[in-house]
N, C-alpha and C. Protein backbone atom coordinates (compact mmCIF):
# COMPACT_ATOMS: atom_id res chain seq x y z
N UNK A 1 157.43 51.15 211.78
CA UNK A 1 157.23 51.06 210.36
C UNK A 1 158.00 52.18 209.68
N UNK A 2 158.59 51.98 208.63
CA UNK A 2 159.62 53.07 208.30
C UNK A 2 158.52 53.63 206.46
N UNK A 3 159.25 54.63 206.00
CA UNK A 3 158.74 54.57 204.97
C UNK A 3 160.00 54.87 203.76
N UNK A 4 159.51 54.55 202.67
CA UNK A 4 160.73 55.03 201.64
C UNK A 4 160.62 55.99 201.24
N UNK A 5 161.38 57.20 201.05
CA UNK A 5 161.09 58.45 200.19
C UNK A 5 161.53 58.67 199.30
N UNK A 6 161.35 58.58 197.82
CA UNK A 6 161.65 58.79 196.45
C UNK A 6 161.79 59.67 196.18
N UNK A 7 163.46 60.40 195.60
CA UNK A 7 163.79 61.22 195.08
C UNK A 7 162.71 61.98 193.82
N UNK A 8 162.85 63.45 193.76
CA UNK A 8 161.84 63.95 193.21
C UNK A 8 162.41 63.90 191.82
N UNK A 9 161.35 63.66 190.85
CA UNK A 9 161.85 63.31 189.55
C UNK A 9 162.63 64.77 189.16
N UNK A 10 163.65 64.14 188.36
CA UNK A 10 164.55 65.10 187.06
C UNK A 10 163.43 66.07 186.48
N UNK A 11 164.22 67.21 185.93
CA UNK A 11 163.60 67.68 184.95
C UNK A 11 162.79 67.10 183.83
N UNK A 12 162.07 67.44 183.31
CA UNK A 12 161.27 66.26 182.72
C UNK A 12 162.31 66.49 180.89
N UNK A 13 161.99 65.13 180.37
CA UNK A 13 163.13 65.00 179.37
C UNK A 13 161.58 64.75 178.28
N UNK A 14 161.76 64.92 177.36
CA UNK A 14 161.11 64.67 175.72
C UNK A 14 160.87 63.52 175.81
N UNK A 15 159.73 62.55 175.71
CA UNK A 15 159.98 61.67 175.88
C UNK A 15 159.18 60.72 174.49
N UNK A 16 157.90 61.15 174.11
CA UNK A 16 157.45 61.29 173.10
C UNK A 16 158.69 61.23 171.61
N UNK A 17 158.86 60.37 171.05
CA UNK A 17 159.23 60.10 169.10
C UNK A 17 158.54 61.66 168.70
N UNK A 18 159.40 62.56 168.15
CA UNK A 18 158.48 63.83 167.22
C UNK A 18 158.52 64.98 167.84
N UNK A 19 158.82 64.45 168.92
CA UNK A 19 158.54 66.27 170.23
C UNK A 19 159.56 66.85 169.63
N UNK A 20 159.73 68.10 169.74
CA UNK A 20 161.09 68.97 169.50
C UNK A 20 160.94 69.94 170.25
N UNK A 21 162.61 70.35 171.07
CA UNK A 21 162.61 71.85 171.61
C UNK A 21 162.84 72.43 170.70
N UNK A 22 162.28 73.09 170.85
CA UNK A 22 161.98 74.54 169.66
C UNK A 22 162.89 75.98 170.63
N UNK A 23 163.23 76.11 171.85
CA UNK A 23 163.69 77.17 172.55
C UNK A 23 164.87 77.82 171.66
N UNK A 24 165.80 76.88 171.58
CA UNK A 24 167.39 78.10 170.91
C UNK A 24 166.78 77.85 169.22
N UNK A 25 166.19 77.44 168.76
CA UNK A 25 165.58 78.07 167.17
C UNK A 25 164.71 79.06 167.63
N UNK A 26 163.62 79.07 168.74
CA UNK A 26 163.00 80.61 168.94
C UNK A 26 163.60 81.75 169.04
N UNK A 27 164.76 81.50 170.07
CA UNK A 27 165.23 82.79 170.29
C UNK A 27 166.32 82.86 168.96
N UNK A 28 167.09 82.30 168.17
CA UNK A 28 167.41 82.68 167.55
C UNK A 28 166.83 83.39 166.26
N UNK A 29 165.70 82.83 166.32
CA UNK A 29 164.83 83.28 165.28
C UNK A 29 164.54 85.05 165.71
N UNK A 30 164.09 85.34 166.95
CA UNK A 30 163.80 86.41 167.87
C UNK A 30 165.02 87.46 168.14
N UNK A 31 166.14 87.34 167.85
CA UNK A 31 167.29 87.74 168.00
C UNK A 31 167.18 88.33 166.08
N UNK A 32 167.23 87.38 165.91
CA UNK A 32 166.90 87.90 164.40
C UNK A 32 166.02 89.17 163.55
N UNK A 33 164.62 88.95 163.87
CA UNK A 33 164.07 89.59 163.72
C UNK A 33 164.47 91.04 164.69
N UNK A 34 164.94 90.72 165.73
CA UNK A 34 165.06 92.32 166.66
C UNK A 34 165.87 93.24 166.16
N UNK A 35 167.43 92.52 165.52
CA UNK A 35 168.18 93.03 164.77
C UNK A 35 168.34 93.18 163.65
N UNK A 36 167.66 92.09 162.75
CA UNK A 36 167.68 92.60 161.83
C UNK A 36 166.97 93.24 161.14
N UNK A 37 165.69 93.05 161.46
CA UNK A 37 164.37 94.26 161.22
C UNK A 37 164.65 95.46 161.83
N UNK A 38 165.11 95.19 163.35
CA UNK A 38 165.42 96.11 163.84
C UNK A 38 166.25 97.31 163.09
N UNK A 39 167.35 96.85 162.69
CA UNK A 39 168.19 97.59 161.86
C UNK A 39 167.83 98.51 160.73
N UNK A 40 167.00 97.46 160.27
CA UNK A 40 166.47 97.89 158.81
C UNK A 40 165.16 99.34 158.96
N UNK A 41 164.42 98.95 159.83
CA UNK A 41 163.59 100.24 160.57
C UNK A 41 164.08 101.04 161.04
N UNK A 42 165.76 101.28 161.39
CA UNK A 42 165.68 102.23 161.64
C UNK A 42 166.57 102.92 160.74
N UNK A 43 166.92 102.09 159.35
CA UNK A 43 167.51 102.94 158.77
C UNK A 43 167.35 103.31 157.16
N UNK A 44 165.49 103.01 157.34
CA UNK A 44 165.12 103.29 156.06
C UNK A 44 164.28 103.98 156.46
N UNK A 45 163.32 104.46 154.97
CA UNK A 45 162.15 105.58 155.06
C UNK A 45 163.14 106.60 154.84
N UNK A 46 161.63 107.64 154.69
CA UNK A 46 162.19 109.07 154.07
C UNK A 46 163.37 110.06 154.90
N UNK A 47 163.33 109.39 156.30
CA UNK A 47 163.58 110.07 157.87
C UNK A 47 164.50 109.11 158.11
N UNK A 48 165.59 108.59 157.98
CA UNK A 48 166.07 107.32 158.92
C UNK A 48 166.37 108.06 160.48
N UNK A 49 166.13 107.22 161.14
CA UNK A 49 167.03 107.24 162.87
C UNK A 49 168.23 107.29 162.61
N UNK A 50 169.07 106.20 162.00
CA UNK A 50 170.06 106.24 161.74
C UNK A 50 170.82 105.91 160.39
N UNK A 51 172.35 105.97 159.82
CA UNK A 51 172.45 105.70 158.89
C UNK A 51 173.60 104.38 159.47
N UNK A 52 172.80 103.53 158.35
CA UNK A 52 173.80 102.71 158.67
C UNK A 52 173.95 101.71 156.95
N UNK A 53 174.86 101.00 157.23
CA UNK A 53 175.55 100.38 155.47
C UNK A 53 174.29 99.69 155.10
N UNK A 54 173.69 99.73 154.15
CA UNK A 54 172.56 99.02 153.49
C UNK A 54 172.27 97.37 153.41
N UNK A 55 173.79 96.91 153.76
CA UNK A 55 174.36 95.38 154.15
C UNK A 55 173.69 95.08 154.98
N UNK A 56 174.22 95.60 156.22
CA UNK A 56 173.65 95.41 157.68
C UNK A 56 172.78 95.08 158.09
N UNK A 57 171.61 95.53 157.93
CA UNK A 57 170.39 94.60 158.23
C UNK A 57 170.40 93.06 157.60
N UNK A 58 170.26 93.23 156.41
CA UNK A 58 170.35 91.72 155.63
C UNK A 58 171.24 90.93 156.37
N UNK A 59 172.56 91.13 156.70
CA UNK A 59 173.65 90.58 157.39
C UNK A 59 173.53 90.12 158.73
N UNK A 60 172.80 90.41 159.37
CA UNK A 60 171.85 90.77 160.75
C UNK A 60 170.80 89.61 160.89
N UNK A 61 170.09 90.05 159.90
CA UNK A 61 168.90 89.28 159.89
C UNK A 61 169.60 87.46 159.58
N UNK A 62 170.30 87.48 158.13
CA UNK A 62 170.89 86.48 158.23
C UNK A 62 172.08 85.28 158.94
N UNK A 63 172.24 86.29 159.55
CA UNK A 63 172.99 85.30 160.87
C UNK A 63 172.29 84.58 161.72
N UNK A 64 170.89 85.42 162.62
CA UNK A 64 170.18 85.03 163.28
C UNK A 64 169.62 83.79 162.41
N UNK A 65 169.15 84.18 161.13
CA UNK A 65 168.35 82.91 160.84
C UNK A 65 168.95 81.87 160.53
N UNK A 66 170.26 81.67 160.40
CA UNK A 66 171.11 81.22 159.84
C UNK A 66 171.54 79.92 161.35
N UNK A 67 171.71 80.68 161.91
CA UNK A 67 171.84 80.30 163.49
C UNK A 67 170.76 79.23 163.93
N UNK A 68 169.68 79.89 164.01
CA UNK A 68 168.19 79.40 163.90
C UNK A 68 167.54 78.13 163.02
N UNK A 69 168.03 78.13 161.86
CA UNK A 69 167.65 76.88 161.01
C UNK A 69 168.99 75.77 161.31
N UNK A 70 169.69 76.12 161.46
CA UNK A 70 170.99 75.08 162.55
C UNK A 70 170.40 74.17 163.39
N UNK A 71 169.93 75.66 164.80
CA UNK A 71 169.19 74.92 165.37
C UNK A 71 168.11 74.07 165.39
N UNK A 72 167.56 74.41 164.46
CA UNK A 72 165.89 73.62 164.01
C UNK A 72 166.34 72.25 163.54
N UNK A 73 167.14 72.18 162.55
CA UNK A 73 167.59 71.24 162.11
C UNK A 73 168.15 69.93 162.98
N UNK A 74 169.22 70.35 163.76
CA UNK A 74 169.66 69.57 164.94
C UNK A 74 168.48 68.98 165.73
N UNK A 75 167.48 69.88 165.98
CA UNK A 75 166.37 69.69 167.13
C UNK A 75 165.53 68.51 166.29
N UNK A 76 165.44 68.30 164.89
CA UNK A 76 164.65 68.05 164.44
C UNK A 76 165.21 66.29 164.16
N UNK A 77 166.30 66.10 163.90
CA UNK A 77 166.79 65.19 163.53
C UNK A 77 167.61 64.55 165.29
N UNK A 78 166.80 64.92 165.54
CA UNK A 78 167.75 64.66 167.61
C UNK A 78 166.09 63.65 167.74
N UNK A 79 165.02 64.56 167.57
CA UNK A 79 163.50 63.86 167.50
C UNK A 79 163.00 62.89 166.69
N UNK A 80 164.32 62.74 165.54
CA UNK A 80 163.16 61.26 164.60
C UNK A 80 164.37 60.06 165.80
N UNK A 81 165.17 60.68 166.78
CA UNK A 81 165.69 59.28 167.15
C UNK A 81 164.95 58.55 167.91
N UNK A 82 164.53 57.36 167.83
CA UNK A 82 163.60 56.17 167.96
C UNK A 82 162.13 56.32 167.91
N UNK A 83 162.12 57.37 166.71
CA UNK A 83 160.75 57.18 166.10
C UNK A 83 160.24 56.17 165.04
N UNK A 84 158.86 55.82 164.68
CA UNK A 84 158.32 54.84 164.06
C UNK A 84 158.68 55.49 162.93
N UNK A 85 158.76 54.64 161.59
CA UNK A 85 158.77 55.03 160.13
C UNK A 85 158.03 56.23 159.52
N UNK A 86 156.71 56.16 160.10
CA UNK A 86 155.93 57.05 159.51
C UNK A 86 156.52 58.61 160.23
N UNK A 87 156.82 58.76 161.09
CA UNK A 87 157.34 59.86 162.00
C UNK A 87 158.56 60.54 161.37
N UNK A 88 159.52 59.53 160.82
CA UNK A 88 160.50 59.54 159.94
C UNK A 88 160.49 60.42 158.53
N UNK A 89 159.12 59.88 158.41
CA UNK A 89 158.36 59.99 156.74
C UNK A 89 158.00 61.20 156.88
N UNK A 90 156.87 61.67 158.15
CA UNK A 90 156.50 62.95 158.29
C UNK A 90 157.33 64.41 158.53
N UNK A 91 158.67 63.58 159.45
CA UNK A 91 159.84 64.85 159.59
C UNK A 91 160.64 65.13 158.22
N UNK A 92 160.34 64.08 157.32
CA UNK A 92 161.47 64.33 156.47
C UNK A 92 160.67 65.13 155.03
N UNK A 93 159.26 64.92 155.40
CA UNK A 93 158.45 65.72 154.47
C UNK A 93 158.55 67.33 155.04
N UNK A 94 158.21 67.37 155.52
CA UNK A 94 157.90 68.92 156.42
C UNK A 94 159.57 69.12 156.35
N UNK A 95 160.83 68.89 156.78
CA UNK A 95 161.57 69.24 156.00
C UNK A 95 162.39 69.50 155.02
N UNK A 96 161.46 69.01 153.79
CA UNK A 96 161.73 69.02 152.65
C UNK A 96 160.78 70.23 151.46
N UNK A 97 159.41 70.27 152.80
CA UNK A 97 158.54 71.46 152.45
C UNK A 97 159.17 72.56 152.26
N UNK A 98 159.92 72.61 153.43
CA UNK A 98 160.53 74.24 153.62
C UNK A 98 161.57 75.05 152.11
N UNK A 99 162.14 73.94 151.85
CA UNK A 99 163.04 73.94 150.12
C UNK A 99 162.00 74.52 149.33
N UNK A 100 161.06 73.36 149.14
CA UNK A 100 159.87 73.76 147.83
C UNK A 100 159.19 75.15 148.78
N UNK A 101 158.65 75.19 149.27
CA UNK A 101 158.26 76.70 149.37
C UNK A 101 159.13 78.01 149.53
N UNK A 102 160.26 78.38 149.97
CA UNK A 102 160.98 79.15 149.52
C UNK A 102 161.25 79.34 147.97
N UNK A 103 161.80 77.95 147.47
CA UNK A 103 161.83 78.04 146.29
C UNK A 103 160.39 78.87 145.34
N UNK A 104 159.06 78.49 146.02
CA UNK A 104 158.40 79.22 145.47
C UNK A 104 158.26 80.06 145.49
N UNK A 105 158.62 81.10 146.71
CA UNK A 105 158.02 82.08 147.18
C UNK A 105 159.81 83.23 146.41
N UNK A 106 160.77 82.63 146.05
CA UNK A 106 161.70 82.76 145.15
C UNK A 106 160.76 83.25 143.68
N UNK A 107 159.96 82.06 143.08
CA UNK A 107 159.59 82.11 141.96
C UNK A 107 158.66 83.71 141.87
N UNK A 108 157.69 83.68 142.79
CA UNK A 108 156.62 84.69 142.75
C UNK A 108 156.98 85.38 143.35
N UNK A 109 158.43 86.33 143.77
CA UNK A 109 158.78 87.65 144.40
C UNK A 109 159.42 87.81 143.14
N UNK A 110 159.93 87.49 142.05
CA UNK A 110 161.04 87.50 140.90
C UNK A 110 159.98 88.06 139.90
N UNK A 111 158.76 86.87 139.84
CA UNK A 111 158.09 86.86 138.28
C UNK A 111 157.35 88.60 139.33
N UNK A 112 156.63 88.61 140.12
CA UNK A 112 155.82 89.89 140.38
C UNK A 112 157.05 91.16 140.13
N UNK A 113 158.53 91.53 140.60
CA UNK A 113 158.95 92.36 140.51
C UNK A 113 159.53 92.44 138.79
N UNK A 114 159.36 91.38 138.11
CA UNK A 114 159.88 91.34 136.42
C UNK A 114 158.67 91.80 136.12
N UNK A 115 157.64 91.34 136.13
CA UNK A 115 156.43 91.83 135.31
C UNK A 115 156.28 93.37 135.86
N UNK A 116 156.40 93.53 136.85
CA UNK A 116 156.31 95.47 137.19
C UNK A 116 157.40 96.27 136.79
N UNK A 117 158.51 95.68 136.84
CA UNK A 117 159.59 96.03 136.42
C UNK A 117 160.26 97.19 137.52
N UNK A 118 159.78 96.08 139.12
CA UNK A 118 160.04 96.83 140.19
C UNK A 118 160.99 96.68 141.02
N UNK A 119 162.28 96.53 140.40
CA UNK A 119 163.44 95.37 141.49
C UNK A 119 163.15 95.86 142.87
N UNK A 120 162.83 97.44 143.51
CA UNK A 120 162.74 97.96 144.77
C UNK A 120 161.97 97.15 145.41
N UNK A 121 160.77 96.68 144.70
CA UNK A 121 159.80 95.71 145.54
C UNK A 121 160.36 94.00 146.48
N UNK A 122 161.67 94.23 145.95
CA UNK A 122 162.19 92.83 146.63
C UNK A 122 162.62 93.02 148.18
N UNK A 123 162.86 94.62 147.90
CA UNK A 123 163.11 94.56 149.56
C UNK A 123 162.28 94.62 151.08
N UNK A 124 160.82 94.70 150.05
CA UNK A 124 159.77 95.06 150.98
C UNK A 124 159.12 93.49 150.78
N UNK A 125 159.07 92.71 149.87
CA UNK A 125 158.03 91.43 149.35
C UNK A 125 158.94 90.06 150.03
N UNK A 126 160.22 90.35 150.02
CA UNK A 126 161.07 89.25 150.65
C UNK A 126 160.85 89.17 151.91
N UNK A 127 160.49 90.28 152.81
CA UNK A 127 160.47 89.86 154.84
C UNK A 127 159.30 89.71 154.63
N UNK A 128 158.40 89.92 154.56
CA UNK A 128 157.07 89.70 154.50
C UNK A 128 156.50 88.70 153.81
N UNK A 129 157.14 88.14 152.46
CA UNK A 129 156.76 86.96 152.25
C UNK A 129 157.59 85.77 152.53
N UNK A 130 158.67 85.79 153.07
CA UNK A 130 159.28 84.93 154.34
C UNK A 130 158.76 84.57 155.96
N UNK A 131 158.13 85.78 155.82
CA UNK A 131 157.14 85.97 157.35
C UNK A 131 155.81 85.27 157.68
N UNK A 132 155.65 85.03 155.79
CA UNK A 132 154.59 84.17 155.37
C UNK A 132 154.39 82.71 155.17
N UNK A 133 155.34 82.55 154.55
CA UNK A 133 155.97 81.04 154.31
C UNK A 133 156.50 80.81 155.74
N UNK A 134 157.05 80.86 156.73
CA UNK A 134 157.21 80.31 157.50
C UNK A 134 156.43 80.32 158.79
N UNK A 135 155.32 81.02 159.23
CA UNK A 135 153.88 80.91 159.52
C UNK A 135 153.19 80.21 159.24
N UNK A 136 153.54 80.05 157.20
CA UNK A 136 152.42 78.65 156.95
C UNK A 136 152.85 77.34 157.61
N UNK A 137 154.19 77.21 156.94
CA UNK A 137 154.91 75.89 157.06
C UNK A 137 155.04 75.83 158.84
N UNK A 138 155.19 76.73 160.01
CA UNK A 138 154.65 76.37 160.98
C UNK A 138 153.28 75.66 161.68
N UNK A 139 152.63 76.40 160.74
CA UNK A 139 150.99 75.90 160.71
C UNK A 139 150.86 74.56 160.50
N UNK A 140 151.48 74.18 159.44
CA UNK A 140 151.39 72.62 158.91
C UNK A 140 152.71 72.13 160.25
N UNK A 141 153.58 72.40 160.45
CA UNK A 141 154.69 71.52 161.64
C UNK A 141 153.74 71.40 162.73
N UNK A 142 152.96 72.14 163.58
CA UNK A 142 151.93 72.29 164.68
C UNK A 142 151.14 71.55 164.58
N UNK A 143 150.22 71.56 163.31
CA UNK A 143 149.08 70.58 163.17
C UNK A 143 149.90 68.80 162.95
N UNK A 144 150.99 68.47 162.63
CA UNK A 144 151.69 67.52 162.24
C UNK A 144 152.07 66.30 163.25
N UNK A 145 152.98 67.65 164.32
CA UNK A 145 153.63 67.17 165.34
C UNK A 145 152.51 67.48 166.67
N UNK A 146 151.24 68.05 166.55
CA UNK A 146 150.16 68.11 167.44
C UNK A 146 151.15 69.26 168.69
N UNK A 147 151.55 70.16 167.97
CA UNK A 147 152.50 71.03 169.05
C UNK A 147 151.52 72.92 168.61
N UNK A 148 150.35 72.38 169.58
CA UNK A 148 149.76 73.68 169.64
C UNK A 148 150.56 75.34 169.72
N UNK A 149 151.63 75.35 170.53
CA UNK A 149 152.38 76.79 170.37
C UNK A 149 153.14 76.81 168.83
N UNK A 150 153.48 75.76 168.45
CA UNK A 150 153.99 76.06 166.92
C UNK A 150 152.89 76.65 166.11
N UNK A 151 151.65 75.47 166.39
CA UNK A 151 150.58 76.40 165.31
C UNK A 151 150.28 77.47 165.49
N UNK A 152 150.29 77.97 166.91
CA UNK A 152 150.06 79.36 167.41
C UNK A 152 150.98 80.43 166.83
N UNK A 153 152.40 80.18 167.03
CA UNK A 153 153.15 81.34 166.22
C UNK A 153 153.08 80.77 165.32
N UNK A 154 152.82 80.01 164.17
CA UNK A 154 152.32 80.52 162.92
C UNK A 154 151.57 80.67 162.62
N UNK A 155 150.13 81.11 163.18
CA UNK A 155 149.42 82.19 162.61
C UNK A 155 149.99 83.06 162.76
N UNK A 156 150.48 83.74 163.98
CA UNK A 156 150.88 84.76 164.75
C UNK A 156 151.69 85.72 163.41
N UNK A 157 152.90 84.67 163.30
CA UNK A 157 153.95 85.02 162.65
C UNK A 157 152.73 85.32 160.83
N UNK A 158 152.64 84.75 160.43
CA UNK A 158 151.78 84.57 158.96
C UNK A 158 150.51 85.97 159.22
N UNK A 159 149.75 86.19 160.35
CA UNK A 159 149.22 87.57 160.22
C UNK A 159 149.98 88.92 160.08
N UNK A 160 151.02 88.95 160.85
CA UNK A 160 152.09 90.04 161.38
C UNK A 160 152.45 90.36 159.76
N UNK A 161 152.82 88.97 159.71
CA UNK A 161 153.98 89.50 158.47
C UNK A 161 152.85 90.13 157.57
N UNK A 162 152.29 89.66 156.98
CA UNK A 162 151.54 90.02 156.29
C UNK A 162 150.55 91.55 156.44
N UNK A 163 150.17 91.61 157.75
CA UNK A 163 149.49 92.91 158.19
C UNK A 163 150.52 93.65 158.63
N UNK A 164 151.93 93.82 158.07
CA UNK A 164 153.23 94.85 158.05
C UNK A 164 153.02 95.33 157.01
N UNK A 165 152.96 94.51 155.59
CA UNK A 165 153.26 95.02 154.20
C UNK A 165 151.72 96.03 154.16
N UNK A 166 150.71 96.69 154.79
CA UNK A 166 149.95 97.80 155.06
C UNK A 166 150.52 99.08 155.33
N UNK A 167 151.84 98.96 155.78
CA UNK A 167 152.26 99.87 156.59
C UNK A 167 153.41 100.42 155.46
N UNK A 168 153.95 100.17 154.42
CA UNK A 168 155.24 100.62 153.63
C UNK A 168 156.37 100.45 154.80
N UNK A 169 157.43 100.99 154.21
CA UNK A 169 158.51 101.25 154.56
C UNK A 169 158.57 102.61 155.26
N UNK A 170 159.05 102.64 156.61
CA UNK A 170 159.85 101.48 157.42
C UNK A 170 158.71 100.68 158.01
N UNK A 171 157.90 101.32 158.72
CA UNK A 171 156.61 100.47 159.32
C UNK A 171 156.55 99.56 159.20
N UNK A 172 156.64 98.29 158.16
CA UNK A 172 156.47 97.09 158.42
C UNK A 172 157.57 96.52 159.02
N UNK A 173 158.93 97.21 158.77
CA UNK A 173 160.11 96.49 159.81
C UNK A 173 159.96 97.09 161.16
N UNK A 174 159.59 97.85 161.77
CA UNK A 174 159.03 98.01 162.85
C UNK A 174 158.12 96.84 163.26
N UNK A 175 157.05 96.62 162.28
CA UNK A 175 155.82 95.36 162.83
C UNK A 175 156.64 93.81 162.73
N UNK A 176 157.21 94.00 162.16
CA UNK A 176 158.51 92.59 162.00
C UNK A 176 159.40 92.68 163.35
N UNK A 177 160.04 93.51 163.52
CA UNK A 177 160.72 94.02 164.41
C UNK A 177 160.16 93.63 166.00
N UNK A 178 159.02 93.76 166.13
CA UNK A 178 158.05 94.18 167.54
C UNK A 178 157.18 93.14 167.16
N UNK A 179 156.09 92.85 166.43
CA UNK A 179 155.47 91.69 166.60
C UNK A 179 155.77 90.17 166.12
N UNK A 180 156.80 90.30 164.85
CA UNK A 180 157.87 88.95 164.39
C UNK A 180 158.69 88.53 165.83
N UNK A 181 159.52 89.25 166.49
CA UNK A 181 160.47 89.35 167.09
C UNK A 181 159.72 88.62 168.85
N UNK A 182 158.50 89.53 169.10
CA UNK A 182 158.34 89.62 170.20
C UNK A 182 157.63 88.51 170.09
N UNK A 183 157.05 87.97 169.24
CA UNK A 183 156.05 86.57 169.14
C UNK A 183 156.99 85.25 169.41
N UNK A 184 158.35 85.25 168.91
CA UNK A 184 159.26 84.72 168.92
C UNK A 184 159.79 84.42 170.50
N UNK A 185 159.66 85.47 171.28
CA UNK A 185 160.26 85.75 172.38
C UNK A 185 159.60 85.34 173.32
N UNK A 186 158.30 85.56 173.40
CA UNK A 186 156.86 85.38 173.78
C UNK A 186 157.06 83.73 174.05
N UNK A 187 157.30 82.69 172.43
CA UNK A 187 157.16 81.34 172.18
C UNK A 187 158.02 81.05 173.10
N UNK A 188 159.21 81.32 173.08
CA UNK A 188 160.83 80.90 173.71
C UNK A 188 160.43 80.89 175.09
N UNK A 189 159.69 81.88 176.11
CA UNK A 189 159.34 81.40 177.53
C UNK A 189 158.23 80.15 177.08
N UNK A 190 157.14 80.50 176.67
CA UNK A 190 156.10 79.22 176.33
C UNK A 190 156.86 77.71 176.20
N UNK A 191 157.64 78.19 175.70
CA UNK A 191 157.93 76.33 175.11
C UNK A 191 158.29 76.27 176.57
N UNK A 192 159.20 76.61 177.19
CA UNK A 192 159.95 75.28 178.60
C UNK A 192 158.47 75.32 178.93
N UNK A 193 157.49 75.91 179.50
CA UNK A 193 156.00 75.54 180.01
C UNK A 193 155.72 74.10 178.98
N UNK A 194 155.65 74.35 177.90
CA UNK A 194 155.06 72.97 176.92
C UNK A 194 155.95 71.86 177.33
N UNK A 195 157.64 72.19 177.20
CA UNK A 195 158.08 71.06 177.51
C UNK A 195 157.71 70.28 178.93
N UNK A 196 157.60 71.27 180.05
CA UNK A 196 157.68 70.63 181.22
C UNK A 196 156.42 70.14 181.10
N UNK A 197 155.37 70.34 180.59
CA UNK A 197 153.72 69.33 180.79
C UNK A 197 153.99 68.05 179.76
N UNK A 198 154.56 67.95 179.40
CA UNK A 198 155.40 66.84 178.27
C UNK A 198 155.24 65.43 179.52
């Protein structure tokens, strides 16, 4: 009697309408925050570590994210392929959220630093309330797409940011830096685990 032996399955592939790898938007996101918070912590406050062009961080930070919403994007529109309508409906809401809430979070960093008449406050209210908005709007992608580590870093991400702006300058780009960054980094091993139980 002989027997057949079946090659051991492939890597396991997405197979699920909606799933998304999230890995090269984590780490780019994580690359981001390291450098460009990074940067920025160490070259503000009363003491800098170092001096460096006031550009640089911003420039830093925005590449990574820049990089990062690329990736998200691609990942995201790779996942409505041969999904049902409503799946369609739901990816194209959630990324259409992300517009209207920046845009808001645009509106209420502008009207709070006009009414104080604090332009300095934009440089501390913008990472932190970006840190916020995209924690939330993770929160809602997690609960959406039923992708528990998304909802996870956005609380993660939405406490951090928020329990930085305690700390002034530099301190909260340090907590951006180390807990934005490392939560990020943290997700990026997690996900291949999520994908492979997929």
């Amino acid at each position: 009697m002989t027997t057949m032996t079946l090659p051991a399955p492939a890597a396991p592939v997405i197979e699920r309408a909606g799933d998304v790898d999230n890995r090269a938007t984590y780490l780019s996101f994580a690359l981001a925050y390291v450098f460009g918070h990074g940067a920025a912590a160490l070259s503000k406050g009363a003491d800098p570590i170092l001096s460096l062009p006031g550009w640089l961080p911003m420039a830093l930070l925005g590449l990574g994210l820049a990089a990062g919403t690329v990736y998200a994007t691609t990942a995201a529109l790779r996942a409505q392929r041969g999904a049902d309508s409503r799946d369609i409906l739901s990816g194209k809401l959630l990324g259409v959220s992300w517009a209207s809430a920046f845009a808001a979070l645009f509106l209420v960093i502008t009207g709070i630093t006009s009414l104080l008449d604090r332009q300095d406050l934009q440089g501390v209210l913008w990472p932190v309330g970006s840190g916020l908005v995209v924690g939330l709007l993770y929160l809602g992608e997690g609960a959406a797409r039923r992708n528990v580590l998304h909802y996870c870093l956005g609380t993660w991400l939405a406490l951090v940011s928020t329990g930085a702006l305690l700390l002034g300058t530099p301190g909260l780009f340090w907590i951006l830096t180390i807990g934005g960054g490392g939560g990020y980094a943290v997700a990026t091993v997690l996900e291949r685990r999520r994908l492979a139980a997929l």
